[in-house]
N, C-alpha and C. Protein backbone atom coordinates (compact mmCIF):
# COMPACT_ATOMS: atom_id res chain seq x y z
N UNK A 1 6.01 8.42 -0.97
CA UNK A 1 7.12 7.58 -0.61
C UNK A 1 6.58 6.28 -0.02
N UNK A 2 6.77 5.06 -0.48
CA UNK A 2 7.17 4.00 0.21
C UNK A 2 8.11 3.41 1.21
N UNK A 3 6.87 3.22 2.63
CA UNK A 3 7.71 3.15 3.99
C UNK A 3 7.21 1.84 4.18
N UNK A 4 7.62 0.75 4.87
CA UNK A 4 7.54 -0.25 5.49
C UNK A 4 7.64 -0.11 6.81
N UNK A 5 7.07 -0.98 8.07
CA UNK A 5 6.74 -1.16 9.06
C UNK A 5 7.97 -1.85 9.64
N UNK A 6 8.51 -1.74 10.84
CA UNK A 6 9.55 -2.70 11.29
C UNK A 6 9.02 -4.17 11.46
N UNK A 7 7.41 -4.12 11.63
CA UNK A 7 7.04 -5.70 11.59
C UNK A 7 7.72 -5.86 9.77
N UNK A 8 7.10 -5.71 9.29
CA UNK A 8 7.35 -5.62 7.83
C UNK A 8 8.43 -5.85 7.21
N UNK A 9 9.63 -5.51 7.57
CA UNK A 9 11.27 -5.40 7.49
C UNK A 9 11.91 -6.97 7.88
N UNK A 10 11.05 -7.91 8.79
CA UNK A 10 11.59 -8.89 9.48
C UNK A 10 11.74 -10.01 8.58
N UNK A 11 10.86 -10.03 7.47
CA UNK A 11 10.89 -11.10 6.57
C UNK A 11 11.30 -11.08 5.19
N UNK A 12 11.70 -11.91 4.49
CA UNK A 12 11.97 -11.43 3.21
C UNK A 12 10.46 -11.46 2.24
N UNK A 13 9.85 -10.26 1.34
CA UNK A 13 8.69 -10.50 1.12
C UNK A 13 8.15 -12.16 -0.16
N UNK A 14 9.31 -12.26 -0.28
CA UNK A 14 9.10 -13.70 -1.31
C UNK A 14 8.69 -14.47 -0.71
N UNK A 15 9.62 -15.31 -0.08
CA UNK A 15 10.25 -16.23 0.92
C UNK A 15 8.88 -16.36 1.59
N UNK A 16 9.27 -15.00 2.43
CA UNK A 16 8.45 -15.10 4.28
C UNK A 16 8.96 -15.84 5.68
N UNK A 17 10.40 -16.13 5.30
CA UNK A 17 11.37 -16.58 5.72
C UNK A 17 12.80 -16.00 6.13
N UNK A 18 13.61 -15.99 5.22
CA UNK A 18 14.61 -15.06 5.49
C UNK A 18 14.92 -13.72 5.99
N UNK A 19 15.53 -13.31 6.22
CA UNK A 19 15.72 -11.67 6.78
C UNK A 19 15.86 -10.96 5.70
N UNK A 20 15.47 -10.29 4.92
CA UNK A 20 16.02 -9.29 3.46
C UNK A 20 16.85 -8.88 4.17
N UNK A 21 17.66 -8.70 3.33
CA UNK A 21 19.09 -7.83 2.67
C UNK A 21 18.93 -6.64 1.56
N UNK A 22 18.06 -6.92 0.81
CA UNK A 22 17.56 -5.72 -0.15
C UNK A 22 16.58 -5.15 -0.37
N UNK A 23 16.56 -3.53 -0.63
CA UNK A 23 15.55 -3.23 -1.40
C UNK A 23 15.06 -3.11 -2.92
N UNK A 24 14.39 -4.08 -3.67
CA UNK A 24 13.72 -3.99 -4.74
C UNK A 24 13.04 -2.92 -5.39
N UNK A 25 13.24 -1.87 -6.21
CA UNK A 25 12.68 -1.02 -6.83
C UNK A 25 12.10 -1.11 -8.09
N UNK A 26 10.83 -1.52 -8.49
CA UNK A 26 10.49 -2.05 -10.01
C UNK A 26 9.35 -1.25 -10.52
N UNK A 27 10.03 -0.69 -11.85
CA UNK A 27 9.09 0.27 -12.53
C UNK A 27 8.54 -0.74 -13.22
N UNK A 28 7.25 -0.82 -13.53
CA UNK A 28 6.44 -1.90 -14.42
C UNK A 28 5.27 -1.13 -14.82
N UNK A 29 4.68 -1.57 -15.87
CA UNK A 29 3.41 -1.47 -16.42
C UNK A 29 2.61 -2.73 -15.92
N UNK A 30 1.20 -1.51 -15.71
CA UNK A 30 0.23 -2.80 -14.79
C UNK A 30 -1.50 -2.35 -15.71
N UNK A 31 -1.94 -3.60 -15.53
CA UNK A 31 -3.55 -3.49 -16.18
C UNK A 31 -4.55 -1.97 -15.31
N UNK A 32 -4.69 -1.40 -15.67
CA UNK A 32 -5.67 -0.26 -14.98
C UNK A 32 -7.30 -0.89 -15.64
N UNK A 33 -8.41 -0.01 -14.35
CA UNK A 33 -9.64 -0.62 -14.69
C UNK A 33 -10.24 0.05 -15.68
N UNK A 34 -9.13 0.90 -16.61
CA UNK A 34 -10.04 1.10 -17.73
C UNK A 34 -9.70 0.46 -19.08
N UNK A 35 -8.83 -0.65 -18.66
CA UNK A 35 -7.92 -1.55 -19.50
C UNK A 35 -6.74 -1.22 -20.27
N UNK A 36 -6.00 -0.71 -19.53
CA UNK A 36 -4.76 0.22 -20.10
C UNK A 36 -3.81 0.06 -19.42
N UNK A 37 -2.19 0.09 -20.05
CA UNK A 37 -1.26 -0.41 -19.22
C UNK A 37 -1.15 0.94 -18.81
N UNK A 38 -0.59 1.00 -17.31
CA UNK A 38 -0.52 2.26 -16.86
C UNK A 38 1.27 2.35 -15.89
N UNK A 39 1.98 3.12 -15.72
CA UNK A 39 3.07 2.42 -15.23
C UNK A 39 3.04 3.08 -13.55
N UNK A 40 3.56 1.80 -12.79
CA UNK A 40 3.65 2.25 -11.91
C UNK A 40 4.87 1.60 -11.18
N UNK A 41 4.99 1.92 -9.79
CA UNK A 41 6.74 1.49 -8.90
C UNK A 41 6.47 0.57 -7.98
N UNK A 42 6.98 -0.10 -7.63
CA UNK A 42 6.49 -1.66 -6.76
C UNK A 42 7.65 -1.76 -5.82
N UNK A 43 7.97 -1.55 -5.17
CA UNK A 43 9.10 -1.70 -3.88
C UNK A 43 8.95 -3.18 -3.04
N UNK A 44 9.79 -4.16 -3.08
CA UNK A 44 9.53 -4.93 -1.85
C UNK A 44 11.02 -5.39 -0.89
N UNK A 45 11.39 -6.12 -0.08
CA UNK A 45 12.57 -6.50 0.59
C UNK A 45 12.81 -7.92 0.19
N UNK A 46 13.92 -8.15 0.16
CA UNK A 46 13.94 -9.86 -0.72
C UNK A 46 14.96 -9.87 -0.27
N UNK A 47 15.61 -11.13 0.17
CA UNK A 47 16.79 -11.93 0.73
C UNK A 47 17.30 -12.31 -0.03
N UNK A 48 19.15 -12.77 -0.22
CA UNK A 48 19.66 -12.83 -1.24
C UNK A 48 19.45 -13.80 -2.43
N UNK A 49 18.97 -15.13 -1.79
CA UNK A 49 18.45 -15.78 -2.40
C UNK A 49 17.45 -15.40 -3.00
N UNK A 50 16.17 -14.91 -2.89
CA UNK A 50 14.89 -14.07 -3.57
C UNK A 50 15.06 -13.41 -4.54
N UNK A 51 16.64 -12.21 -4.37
CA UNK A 51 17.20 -11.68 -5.60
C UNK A 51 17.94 -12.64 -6.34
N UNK A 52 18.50 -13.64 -6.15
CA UNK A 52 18.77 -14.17 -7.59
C UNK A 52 17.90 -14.84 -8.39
N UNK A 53 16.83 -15.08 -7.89
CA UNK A 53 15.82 -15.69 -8.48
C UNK A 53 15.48 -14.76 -9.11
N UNK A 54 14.91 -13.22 -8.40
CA UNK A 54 14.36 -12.12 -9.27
C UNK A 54 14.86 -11.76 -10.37
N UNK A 55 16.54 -11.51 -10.06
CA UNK A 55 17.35 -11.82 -11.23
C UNK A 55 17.46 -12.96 -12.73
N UNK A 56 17.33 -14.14 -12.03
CA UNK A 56 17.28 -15.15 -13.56
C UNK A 56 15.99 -14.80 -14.56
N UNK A 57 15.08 -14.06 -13.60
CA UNK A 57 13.70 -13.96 -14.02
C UNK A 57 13.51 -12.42 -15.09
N UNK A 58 14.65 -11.97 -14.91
CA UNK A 58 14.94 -10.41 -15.45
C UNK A 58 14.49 -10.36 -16.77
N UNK A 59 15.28 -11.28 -17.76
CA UNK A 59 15.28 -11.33 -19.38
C UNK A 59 13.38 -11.47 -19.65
N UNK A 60 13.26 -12.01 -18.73
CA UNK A 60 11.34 -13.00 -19.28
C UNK A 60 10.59 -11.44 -18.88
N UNK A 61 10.99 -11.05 -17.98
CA UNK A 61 10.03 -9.78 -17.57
C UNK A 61 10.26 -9.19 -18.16
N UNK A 62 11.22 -8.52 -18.68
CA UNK A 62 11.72 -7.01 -19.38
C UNK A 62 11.18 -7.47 -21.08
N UNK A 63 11.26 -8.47 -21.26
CA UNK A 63 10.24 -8.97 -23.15
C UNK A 63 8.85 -8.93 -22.74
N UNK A 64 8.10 -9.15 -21.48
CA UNK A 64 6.81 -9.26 -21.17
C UNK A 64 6.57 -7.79 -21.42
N UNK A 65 7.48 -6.51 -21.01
CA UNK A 65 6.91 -5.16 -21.00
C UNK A 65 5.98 -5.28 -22.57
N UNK A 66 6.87 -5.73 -23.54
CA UNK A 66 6.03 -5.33 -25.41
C UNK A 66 4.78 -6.06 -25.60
N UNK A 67 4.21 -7.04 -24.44
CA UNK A 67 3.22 -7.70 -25.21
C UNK A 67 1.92 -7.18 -24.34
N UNK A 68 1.08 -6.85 -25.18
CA UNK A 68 0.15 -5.77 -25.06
C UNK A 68 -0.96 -6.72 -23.99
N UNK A 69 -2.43 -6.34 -23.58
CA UNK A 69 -3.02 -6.64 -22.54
C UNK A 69 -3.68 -7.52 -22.83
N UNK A 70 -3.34 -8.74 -22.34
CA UNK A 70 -4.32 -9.80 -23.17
C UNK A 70 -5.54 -9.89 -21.93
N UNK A 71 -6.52 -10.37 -23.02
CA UNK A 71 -8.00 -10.38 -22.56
C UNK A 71 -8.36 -10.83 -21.23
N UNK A 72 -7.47 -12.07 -20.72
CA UNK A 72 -8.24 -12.49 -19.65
C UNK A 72 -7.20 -11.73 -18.12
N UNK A 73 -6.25 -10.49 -18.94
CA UNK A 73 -5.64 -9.84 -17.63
C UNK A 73 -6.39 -8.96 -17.02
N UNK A 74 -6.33 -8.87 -15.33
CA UNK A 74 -7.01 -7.94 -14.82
C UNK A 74 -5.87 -6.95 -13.62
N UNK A 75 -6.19 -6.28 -13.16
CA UNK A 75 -5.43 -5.40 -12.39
C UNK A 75 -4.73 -6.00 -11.13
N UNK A 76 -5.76 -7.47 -10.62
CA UNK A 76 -5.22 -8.17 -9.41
C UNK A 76 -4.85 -9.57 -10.49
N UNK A 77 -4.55 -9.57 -11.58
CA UNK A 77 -3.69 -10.82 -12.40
C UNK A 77 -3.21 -10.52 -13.30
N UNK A 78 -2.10 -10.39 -14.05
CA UNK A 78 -1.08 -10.27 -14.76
C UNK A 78 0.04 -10.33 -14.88
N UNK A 79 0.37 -10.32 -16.07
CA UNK A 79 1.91 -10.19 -16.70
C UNK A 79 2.64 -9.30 -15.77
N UNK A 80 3.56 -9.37 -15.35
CA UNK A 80 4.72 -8.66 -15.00
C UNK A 80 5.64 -8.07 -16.27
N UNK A 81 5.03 -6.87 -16.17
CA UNK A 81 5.99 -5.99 -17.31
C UNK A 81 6.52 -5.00 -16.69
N UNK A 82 7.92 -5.56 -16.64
CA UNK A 82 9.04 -4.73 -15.60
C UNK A 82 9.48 -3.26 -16.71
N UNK A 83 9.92 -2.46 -16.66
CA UNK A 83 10.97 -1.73 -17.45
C UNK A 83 11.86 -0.91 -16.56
N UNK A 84 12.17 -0.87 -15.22
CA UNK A 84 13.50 -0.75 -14.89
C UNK A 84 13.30 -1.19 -13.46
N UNK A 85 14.64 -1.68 -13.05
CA UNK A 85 14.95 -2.06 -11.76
C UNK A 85 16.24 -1.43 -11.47
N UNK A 86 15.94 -1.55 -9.40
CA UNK A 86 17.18 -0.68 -9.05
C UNK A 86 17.17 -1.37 -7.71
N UNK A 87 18.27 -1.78 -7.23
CA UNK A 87 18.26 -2.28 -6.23
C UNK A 87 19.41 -1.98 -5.39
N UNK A 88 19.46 -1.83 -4.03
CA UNK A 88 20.13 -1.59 -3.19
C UNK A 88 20.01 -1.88 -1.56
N UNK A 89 21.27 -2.47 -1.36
CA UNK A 89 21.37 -2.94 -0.17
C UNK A 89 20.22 -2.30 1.52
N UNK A 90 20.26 -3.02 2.10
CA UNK A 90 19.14 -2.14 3.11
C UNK A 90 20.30 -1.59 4.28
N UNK A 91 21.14 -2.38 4.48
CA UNK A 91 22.34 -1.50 4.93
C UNK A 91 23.07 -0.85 4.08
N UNK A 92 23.04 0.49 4.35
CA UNK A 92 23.95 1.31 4.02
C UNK A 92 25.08 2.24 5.18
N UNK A 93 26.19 2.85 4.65
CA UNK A 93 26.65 3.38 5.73
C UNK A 93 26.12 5.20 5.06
N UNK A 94 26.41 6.21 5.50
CA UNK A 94 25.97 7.38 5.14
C UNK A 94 26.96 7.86 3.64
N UNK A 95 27.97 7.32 4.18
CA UNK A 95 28.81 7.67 2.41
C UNK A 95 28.68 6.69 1.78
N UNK A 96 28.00 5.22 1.46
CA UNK A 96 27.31 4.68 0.87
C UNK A 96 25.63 5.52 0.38
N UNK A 97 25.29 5.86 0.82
CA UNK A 97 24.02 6.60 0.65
C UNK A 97 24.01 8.17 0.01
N UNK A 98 24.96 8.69 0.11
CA UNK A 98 25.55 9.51 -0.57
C UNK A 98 26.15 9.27 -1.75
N UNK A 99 26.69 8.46 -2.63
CA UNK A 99 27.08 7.92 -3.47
C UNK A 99 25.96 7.55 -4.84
N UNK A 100 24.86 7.10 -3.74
CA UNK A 100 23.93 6.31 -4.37
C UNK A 100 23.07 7.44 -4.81
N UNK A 101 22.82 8.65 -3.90
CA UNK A 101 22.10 9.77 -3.97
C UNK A 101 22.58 10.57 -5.10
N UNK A 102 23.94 10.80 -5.03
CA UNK A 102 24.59 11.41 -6.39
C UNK A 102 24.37 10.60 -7.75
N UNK A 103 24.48 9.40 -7.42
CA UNK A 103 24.55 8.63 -8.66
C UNK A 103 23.19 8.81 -9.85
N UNK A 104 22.00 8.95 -8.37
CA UNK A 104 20.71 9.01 -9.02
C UNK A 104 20.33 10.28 -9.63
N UNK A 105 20.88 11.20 -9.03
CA UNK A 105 20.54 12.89 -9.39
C UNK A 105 21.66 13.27 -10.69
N UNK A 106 22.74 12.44 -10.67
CA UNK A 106 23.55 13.02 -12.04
C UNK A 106 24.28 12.26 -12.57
N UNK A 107 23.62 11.12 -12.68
CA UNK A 107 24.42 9.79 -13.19
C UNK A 107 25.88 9.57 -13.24
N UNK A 108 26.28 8.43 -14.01
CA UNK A 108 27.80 8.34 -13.63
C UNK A 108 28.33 9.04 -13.89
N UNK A 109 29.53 9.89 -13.52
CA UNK A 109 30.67 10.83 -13.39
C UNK A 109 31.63 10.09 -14.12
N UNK A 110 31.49 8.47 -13.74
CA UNK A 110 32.83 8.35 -14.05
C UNK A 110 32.64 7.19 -15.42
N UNK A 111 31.39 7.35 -16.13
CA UNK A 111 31.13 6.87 -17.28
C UNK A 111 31.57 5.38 -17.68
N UNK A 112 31.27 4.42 -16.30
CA UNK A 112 31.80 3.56 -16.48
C UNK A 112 30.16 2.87 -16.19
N UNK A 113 29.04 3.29 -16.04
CA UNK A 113 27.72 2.67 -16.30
C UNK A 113 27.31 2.19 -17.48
N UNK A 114 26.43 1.69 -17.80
CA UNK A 114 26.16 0.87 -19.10
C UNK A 114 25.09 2.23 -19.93
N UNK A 115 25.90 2.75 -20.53
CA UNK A 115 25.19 4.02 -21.02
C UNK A 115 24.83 3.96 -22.96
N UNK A 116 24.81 2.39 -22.92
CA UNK A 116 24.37 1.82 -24.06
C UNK A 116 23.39 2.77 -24.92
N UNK A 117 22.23 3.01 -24.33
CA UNK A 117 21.68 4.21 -25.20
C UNK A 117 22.24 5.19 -25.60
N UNK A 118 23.37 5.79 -25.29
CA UNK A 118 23.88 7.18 -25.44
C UNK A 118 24.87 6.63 -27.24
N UNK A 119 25.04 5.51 -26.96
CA UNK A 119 26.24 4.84 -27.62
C UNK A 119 25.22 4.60 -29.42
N UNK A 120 23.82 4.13 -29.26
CA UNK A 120 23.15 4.13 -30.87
C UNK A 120 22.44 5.38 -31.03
């Protein structure tokens, strides 16, 4: 599990400025040192402003996942190849958090998520 520090919590991690408001959850593929994309989860806190930026930036990352490891990438430089994000507020109330907990363990109930794959 990924825990942060209350020093840690005070800033937004983009910025280094703002207070986050969110937590960032990003599954991505990353260069490993045996030159292989390998996937892993990247958590950070970002202020609202930070997420819309992360946001406009969505379409460019999620096409970066298909393009394979080019030569001069290394494990501390590369492409950002996202393939899923999840984000959620850092306040929650407990039936907010419950909601979110169900949502993740048995997806939507009420089939109003973007369940586009199910659909081709």
């Amino acid at each position: 599990m990924i825990q942060f520090t209350e020093k840690d919590a005070q800033t937004c991690f983009a910025c280094g400025v703002q207070k986050p408001e969110f937590r960032l959850v990003s599954l991505e593929r990353v260069p490993s040192k045996d030159e292989f994309l390998t996937p892993t989860c990247a958590v950070t806190l970002v202020c609202r402003g930070c997420l819309k930026i992360a946001f406009s930036e969505l379409d460019q990352s999620f096409t970066q996942c298909q393009i394979p490891l080019g030569n001069n990438e290394t494990e501390n430089h590369s492409l950002v190849r996202q393939v899923g994000l999840l984000v959620t507020p850092i306040s929650m109330t407990p039936e907010e958090r419950q909601v979110l907990l169900e949502e993740l363990e048995n997806g939507d109930p009420t089939n109003r998520g973007n369940n586009a794959s199910a659909k081709n």
